[in-house]
PDB file of N, CA and C in Angstrom:
ATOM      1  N   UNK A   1      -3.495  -3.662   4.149  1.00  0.00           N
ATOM      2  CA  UNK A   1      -3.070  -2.802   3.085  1.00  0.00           C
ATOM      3  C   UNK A   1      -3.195  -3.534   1.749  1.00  0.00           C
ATOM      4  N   UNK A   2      -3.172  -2.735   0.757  1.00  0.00           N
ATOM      5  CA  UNK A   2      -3.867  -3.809  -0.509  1.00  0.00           C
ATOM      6  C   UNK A   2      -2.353  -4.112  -0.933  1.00  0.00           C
ATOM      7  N   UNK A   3      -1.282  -3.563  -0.759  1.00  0.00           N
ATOM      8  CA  UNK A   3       0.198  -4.223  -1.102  1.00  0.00           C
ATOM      9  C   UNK A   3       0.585  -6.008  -0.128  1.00  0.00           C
ATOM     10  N   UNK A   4       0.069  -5.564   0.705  1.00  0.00           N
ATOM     11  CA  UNK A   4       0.238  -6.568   1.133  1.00  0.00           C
ATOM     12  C   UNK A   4      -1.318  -7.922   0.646  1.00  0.00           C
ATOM     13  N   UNK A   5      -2.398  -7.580   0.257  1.00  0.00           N
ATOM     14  CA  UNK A   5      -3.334  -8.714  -0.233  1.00  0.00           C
ATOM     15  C   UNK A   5      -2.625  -8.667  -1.444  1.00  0.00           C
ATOM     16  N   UNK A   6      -1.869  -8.114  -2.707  1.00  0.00           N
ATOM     17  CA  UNK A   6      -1.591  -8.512  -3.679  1.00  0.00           C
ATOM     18  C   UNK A   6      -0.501  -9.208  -3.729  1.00  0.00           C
ATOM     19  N   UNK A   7       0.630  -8.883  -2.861  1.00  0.00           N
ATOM     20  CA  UNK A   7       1.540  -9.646  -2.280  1.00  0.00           C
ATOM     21  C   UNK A   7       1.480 -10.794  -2.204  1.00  0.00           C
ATOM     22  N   UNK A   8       0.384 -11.341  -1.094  1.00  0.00           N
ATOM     23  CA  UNK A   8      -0.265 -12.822  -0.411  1.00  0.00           C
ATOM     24  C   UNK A   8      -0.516 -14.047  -1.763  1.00  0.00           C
ATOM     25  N   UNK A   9      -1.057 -13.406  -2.762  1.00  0.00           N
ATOM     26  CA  UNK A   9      -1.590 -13.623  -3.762  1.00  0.00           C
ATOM     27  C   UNK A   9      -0.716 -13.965  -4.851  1.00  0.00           C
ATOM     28  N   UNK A  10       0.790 -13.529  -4.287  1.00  0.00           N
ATOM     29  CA  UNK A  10       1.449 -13.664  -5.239  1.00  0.00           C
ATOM     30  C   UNK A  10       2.395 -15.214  -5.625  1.00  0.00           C
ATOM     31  N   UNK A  11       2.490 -15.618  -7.175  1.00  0.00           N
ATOM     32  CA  UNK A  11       3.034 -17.121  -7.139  1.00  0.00           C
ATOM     33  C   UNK A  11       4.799 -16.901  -6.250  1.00  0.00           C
ATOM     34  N   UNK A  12       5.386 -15.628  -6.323  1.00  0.00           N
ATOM     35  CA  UNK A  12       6.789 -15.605  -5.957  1.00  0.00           C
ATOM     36  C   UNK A  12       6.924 -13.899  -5.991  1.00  0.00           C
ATOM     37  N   UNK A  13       8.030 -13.477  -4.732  1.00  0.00           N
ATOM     38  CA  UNK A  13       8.535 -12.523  -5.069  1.00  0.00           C
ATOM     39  C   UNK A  13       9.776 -12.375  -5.417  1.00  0.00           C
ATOM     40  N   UNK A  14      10.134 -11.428  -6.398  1.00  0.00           N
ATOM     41  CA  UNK A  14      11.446 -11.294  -6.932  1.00  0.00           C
ATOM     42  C   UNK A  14      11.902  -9.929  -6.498  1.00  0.00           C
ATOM     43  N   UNK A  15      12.928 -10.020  -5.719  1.00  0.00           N
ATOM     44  CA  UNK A  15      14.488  -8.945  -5.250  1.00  0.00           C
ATOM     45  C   UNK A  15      15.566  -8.841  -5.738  1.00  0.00           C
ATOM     46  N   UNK A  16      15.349  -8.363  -7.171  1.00  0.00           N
ATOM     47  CA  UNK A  16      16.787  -8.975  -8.175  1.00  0.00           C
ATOM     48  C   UNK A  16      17.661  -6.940  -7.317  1.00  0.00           C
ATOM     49  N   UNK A  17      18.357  -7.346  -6.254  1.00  0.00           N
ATOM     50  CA  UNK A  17      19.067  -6.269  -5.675  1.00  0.00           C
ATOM     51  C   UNK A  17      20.166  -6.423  -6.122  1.00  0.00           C
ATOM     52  N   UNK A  18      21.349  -4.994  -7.083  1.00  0.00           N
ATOM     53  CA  UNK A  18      22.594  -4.937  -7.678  1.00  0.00           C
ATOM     54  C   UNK A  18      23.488  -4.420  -6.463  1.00  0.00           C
ATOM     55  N   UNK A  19      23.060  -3.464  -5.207  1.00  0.00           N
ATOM     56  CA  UNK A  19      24.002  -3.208  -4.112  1.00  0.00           C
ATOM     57  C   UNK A  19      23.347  -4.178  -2.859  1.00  0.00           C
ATOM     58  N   UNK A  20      24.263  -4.021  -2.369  1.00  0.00           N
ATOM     59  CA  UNK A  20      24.498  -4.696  -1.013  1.00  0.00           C
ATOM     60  C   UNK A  20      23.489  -4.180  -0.269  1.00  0.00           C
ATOM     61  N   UNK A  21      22.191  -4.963   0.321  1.00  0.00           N
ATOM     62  CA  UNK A  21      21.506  -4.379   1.630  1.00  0.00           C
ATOM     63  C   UNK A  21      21.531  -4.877   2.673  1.00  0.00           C
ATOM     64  N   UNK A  22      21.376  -4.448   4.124  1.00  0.00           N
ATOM     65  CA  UNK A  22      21.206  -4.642   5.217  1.00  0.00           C
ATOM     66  C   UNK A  22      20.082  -5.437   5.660  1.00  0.00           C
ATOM     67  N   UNK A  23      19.190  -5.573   5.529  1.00  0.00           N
ATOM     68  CA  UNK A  23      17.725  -6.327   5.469  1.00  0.00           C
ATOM     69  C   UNK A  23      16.733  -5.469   5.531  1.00  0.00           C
ATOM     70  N   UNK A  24      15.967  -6.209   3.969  1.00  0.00           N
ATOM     71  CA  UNK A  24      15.386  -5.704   2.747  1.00  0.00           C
ATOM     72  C   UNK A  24      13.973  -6.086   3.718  1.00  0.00           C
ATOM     73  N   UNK A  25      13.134  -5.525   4.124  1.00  0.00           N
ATOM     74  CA  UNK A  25      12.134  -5.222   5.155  1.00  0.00           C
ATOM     75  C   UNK A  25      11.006  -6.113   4.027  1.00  0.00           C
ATOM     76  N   UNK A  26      11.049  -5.683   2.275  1.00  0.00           N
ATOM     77  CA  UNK A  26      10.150  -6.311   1.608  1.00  0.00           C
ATOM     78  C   UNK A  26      10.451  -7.503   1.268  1.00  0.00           C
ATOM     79  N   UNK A  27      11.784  -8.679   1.555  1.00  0.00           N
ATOM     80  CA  UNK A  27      11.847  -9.949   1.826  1.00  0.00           C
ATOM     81  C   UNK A  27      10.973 -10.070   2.794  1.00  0.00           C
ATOM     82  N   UNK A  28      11.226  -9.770   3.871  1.00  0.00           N
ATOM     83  CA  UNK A  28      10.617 -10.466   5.017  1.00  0.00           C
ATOM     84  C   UNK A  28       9.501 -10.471   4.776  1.00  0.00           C
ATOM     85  N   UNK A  29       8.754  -8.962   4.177  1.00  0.00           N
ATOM     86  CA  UNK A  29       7.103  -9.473   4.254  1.00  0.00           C
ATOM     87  C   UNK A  29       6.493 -10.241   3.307  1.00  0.00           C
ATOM     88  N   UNK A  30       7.472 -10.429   2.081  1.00  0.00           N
ATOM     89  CA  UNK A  30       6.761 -11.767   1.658  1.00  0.00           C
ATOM     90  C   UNK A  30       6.816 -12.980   2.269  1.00  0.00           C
ATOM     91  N   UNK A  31       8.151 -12.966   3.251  1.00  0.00           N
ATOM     92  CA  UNK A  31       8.518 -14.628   3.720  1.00  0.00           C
ATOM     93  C   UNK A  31       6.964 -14.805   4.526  1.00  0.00           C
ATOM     94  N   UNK A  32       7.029 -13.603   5.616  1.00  0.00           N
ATOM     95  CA  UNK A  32       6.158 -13.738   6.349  1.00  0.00           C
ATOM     96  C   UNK A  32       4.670 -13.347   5.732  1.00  0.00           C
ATOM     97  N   UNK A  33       4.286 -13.726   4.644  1.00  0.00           N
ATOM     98  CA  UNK A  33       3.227 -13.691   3.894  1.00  0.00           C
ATOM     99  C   UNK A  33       3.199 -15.310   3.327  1.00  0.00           C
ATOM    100  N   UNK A  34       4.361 -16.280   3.483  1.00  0.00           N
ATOM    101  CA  UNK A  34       4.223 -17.485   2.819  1.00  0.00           C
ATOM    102  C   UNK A  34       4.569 -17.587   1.564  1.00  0.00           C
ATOM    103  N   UNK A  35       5.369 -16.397   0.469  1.00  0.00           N
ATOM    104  CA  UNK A  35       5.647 -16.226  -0.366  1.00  0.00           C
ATOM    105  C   UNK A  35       7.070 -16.333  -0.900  1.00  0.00           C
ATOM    106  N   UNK A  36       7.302 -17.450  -1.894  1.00  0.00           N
ATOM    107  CA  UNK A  36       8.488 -18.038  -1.886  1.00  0.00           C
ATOM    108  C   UNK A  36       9.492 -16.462  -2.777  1.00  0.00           C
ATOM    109  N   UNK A  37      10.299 -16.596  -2.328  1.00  0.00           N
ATOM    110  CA  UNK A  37      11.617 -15.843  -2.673  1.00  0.00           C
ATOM    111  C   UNK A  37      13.052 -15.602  -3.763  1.00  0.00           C
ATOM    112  N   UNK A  38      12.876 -15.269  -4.765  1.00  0.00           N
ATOM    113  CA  UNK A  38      13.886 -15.032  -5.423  1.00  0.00           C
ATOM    114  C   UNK A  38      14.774 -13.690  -5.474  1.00  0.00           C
ATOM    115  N   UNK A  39      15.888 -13.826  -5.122  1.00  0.00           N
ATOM    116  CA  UNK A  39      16.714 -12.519  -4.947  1.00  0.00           C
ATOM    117  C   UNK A  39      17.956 -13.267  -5.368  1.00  0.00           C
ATOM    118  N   UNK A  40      18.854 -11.847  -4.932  1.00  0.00           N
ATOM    119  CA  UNK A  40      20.660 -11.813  -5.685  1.00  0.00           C
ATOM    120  C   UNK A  40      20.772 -12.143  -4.240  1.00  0.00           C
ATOM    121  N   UNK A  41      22.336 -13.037  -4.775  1.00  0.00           N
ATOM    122  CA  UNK A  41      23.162 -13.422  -2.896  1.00  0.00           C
ATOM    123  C   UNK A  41      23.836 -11.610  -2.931  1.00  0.00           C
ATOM    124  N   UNK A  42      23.511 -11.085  -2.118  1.00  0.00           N
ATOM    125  CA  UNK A  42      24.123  -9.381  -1.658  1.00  0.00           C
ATOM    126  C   UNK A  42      23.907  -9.446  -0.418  1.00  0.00           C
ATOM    127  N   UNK A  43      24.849  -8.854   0.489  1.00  0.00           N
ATOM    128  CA  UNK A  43      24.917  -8.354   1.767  1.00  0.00           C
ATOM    129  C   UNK A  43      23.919  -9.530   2.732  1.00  0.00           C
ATOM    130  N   UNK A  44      23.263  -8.950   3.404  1.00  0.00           N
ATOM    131  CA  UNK A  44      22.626 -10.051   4.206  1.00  0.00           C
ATOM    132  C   UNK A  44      21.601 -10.910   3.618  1.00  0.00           C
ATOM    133  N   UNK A  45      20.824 -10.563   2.154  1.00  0.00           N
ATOM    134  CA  UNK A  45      19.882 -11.265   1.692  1.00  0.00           C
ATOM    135  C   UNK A  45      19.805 -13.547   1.635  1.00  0.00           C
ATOM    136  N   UNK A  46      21.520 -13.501   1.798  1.00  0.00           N
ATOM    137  CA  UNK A  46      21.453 -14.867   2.059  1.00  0.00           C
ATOM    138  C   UNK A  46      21.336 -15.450   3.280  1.00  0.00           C
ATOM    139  N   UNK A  47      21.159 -14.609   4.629  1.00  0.00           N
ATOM    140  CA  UNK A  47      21.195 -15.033   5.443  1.00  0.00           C
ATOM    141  C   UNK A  47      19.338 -15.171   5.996  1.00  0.00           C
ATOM    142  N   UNK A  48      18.501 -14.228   4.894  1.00  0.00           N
ATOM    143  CA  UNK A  48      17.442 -14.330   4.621  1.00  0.00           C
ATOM    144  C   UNK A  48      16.305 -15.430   4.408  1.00  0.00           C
ATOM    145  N   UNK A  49      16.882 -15.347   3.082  1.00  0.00           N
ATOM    146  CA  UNK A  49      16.800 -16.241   1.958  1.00  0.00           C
ATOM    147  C   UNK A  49      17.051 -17.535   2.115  1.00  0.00           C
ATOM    148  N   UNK A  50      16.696 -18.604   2.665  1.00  0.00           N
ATOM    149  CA  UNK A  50      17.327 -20.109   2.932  1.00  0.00           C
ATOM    150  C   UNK A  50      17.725 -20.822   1.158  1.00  0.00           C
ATOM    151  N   UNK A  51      18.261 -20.758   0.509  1.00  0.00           N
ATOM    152  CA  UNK A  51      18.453 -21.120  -0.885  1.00  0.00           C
ATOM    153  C   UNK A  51      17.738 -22.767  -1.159  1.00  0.00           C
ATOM    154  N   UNK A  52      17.038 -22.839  -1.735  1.00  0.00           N
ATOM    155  CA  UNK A  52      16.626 -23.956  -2.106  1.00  0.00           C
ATOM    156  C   UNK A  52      15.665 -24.285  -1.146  1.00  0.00           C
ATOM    157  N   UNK A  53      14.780 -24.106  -0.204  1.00  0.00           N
ATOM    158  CA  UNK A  53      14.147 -24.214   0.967  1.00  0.00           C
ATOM    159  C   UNK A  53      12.798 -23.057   0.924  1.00  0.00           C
ATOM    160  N   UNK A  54      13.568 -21.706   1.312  1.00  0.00           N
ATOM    161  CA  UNK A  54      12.310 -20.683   1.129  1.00  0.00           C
ATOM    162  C   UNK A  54      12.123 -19.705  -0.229  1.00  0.00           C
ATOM    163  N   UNK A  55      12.913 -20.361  -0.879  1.00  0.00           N
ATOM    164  CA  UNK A  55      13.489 -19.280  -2.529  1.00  0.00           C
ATOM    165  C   UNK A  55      14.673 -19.782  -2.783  1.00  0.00           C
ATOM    166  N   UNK A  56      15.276 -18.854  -3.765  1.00  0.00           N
ATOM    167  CA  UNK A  56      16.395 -19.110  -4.694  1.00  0.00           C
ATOM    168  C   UNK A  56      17.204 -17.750  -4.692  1.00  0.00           C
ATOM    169  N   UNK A  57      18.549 -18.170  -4.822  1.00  0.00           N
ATOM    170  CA  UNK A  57      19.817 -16.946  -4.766  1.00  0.00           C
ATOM    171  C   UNK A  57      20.188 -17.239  -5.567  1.00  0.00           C
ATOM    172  N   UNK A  58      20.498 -15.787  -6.587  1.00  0.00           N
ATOM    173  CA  UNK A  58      21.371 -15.680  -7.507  1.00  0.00           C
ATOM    174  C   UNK A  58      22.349 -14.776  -7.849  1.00  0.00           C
ATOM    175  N   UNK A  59      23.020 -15.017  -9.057  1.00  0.00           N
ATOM    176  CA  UNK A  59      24.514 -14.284  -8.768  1.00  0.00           C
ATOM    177  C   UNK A  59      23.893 -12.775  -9.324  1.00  0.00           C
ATOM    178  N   UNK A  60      24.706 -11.926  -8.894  1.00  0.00           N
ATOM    179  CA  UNK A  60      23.727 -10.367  -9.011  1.00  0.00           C
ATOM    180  C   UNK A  60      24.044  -9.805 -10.248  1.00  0.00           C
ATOM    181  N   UNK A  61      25.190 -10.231 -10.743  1.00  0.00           N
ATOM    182  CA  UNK A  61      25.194  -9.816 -12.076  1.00  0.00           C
ATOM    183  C   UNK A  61      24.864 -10.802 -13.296  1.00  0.00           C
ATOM    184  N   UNK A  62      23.500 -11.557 -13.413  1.00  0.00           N
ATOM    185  CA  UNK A  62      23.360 -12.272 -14.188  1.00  0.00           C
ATOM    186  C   UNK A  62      22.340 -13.033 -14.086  1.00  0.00           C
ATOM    187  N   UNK A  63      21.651 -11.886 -15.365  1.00  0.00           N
ATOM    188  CA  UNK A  63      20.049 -11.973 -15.770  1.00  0.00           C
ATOM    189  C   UNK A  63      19.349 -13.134 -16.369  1.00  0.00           C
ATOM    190  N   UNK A  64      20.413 -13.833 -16.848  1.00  0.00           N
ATOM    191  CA  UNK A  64      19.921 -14.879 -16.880  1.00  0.00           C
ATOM    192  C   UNK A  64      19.877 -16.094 -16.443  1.00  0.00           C
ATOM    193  N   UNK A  65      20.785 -16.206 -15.181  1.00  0.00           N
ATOM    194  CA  UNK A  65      20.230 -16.599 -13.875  1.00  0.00           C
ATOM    195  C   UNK A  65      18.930 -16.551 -13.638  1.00  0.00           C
ATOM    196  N   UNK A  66      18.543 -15.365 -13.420  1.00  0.00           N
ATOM    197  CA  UNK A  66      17.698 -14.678 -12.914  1.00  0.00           C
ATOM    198  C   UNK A  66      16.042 -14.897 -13.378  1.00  0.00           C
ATOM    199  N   UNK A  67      16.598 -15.080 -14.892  1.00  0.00           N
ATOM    200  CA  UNK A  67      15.173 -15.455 -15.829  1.00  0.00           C
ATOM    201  C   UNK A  67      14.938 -16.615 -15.701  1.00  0.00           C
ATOM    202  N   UNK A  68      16.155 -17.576 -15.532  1.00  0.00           N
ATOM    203  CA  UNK A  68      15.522 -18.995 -16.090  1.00  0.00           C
ATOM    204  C   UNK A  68      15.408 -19.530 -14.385  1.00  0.00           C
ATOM    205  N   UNK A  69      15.714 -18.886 -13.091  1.00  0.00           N
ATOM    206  CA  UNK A  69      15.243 -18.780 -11.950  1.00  0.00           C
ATOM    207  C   UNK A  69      13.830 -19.098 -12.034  1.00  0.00           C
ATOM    208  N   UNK A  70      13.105 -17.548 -11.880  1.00  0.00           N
ATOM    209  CA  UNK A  70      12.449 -17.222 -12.227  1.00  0.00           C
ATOM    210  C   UNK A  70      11.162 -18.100 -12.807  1.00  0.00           C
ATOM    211  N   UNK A  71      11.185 -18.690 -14.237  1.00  0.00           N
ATOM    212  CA  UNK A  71      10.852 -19.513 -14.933  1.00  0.00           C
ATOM    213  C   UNK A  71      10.696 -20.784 -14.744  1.00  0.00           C
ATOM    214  N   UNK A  72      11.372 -21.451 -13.641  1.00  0.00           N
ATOM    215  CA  UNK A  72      11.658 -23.031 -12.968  1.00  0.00           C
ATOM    216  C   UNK A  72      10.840 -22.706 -12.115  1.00  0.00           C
ATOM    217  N   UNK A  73      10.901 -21.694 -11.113  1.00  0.00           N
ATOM    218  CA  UNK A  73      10.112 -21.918  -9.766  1.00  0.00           C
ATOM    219  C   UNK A  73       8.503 -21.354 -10.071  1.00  0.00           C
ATOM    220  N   UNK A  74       8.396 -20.688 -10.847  1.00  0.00           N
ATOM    221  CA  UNK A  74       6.946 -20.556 -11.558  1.00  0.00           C
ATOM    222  C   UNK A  74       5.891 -21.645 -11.939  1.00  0.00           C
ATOM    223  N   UNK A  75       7.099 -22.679 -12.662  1.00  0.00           N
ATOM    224  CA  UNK A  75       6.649 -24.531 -12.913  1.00  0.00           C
ATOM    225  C   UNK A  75       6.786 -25.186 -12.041  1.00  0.00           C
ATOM    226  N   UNK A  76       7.029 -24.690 -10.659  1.00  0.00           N
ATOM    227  CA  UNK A  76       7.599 -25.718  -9.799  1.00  0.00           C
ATOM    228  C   UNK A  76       6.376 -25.762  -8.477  1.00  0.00           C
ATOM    229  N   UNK A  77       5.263 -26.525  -8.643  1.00  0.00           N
ATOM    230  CA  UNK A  77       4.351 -26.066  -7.456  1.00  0.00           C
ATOM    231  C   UNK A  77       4.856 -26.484  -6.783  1.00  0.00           C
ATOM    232  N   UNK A  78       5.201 -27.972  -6.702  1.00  0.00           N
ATOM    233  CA  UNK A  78       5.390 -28.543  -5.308  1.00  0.00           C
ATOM    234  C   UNK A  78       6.626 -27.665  -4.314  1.00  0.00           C
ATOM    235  N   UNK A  79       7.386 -27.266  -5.401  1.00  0.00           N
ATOM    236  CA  UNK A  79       8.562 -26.595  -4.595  1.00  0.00           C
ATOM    237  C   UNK A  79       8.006 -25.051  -3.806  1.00  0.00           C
ATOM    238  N   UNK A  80       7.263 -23.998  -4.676  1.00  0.00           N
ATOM    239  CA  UNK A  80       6.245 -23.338  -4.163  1.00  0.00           C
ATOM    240  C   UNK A  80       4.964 -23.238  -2.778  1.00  0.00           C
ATOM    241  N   UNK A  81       4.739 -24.771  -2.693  1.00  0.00           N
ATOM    242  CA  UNK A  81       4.175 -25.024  -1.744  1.00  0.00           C
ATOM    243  C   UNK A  81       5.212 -25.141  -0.146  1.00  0.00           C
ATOM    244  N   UNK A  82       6.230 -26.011  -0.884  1.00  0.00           N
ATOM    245  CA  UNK A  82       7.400 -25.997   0.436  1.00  0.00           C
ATOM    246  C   UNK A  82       7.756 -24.647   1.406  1.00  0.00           C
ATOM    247  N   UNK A  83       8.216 -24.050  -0.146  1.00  0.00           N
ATOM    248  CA  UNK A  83       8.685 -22.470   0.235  1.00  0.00           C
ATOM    249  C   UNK A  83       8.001 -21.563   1.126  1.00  0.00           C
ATOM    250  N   UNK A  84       6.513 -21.597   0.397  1.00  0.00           N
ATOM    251  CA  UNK A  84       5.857 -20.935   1.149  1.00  0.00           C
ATOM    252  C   UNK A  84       5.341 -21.509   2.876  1.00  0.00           C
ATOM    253  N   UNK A  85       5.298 -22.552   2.878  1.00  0.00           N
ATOM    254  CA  UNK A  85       5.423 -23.327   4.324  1.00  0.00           C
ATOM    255  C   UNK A  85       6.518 -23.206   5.111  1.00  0.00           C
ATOM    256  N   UNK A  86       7.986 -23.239   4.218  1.00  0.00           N
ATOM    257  CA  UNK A  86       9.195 -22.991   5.488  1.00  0.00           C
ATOM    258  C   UNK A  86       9.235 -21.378   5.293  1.00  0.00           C
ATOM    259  N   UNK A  87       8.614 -20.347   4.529  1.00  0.00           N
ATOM    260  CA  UNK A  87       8.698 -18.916   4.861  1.00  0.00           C
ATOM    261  C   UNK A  87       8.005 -18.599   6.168  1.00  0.00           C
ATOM    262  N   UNK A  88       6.684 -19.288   5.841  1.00  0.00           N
ATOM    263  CA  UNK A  88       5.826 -19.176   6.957  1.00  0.00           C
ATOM    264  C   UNK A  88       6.381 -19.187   8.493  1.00  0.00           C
ATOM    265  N   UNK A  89       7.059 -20.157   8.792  1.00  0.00           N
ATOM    266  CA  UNK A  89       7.577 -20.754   9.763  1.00  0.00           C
ATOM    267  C   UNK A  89       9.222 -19.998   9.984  1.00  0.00           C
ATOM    268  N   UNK A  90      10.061 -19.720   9.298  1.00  0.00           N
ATOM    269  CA  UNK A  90      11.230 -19.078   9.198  1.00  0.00           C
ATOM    270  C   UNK A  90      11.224 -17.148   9.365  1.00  0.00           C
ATOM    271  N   UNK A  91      10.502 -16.797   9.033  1.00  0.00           N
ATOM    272  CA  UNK A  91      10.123 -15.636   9.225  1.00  0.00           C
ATOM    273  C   UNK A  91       9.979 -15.045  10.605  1.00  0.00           C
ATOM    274  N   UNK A  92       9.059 -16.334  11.239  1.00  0.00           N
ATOM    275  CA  UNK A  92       9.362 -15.556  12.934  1.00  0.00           C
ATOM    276  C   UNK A  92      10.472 -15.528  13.337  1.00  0.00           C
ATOM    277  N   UNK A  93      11.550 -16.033  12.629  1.00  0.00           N
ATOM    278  CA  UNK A  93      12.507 -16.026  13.642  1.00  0.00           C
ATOM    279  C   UNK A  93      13.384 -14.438  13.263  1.00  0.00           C
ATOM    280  N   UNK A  94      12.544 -13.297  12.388  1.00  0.00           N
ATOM    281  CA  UNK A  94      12.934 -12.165  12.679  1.00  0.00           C
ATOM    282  C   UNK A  94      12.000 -11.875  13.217  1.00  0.00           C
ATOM    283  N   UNK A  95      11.214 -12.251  13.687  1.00  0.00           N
ATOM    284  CA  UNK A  95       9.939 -11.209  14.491  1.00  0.00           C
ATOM    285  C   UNK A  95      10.418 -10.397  15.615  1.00  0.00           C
ATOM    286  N   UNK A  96       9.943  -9.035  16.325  1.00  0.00           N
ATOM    287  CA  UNK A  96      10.446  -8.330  17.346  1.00  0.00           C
ATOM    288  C   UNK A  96      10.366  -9.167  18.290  1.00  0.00           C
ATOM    289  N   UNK A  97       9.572  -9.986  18.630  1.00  0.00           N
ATOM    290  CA  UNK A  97       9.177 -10.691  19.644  1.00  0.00           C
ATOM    291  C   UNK A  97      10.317 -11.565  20.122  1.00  0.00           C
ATOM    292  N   UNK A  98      10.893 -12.110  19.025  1.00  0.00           N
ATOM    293  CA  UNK A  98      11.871 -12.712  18.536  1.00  0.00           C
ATOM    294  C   UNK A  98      13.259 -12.166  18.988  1.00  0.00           C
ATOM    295  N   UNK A  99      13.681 -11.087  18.119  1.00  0.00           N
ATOM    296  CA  UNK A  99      15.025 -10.650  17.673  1.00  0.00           C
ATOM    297  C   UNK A  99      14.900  -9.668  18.657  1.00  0.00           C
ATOM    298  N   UNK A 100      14.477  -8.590  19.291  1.00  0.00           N
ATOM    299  CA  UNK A 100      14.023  -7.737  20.326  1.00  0.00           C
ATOM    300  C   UNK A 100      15.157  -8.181  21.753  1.00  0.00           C
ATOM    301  N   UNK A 101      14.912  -9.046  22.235  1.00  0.00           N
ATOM    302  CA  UNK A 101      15.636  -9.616  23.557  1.00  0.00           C
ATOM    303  C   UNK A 101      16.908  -9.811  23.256  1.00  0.00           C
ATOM    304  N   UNK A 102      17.471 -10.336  22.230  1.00  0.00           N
ATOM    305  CA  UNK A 102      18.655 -10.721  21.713  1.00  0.00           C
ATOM    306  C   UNK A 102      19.207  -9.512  21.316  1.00  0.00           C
ATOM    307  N   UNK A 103      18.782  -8.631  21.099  1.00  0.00           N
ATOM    308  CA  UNK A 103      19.547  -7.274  20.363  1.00  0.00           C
ATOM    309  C   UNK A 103      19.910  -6.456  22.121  1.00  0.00           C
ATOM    310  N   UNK A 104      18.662  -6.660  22.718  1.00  0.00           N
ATOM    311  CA  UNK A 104      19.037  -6.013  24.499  1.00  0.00           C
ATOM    312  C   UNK A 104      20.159  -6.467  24.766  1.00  0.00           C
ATOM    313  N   UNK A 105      19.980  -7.939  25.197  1.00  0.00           N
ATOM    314  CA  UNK A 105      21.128  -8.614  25.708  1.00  0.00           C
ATOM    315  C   UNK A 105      22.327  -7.799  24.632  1.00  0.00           C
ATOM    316  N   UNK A 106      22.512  -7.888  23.867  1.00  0.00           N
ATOM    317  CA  UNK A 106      23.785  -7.937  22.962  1.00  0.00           C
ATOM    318  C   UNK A 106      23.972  -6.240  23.411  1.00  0.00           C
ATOM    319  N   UNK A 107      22.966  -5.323  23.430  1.00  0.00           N
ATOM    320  CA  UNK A 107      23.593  -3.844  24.264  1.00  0.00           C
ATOM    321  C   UNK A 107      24.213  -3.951  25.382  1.00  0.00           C
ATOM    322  N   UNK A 108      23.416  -4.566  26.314  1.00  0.00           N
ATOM    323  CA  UNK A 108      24.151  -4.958  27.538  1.00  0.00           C
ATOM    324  C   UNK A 108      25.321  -5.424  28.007  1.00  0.00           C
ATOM    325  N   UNK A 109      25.203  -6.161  27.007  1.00  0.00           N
ATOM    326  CA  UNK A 109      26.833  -7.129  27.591  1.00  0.00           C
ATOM    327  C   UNK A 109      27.951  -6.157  26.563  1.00  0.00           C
ATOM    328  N   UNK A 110      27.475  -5.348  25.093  1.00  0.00           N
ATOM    329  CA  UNK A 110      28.723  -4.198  25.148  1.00  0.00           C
ATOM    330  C   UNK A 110      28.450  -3.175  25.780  1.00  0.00           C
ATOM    331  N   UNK A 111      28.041  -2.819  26.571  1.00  0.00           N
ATOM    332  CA  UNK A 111      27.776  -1.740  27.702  1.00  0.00           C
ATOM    333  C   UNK A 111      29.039  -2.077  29.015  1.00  0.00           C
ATOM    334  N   UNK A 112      29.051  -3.703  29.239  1.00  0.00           N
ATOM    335  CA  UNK A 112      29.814  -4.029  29.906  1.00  0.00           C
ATOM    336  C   UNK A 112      31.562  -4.205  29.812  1.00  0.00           C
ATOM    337  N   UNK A 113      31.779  -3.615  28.534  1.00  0.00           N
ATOM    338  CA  UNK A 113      33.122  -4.197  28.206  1.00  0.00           C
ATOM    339  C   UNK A 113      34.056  -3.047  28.067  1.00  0.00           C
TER     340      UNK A 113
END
């Protein structure tokens, strides 16, 4: 899909999210594109997001956080290169392949209780 080649291509994606989400489907496909990460700490996005590792979390009400975020990791190849290497690698660990068996089991055993 060409969202996803412009994506690939991209130096960083930014998720500046003001409500709380459940997991933001367009984190993951940048992680799992190798594309380092900037978003707000909201709802599950930090459990996402490795802070300082695959991207950067910031506070959700405050843009300029956000800018001078933003602005550091833009100058920051080497850190860019990291990111996109532990996205690469961190990402499977939502893959179905992955998370799929663990969600069974977890029906099962409350099926049992």
């Amino acid at each position: 899909m060409i969202r996803f080649a412009v994506l690939k291509k991209s130096d960083i994606f930014i998720h500046p999210a003001r409500n709380p989400e459940a997991c933001p489907t367009s984190i993951l496909e940048a992680m799992a594109l190798g594309v380092p990460v900037i978003s707000t700490k909201l709802g599950s996005i930090p459990e996402l997001v490795i802070n300082g590792k695959g991207g950067y979390l910031v506070s959700p009400n405050s843009p300029t956080d956000l800018a001078a975020r933003i602005s550091s990791t833009l100058c920051d190849e080497m850190f860019k290169s990291q990111a996109r290497a532990f996205n690469l690698q961190w990402s499977c660990e939502f893959d179905i392949s992955h998370v799929g068996p663990k969600i069974i089991d977890l029906y099962k055993k409350a099926s049992l209780m």
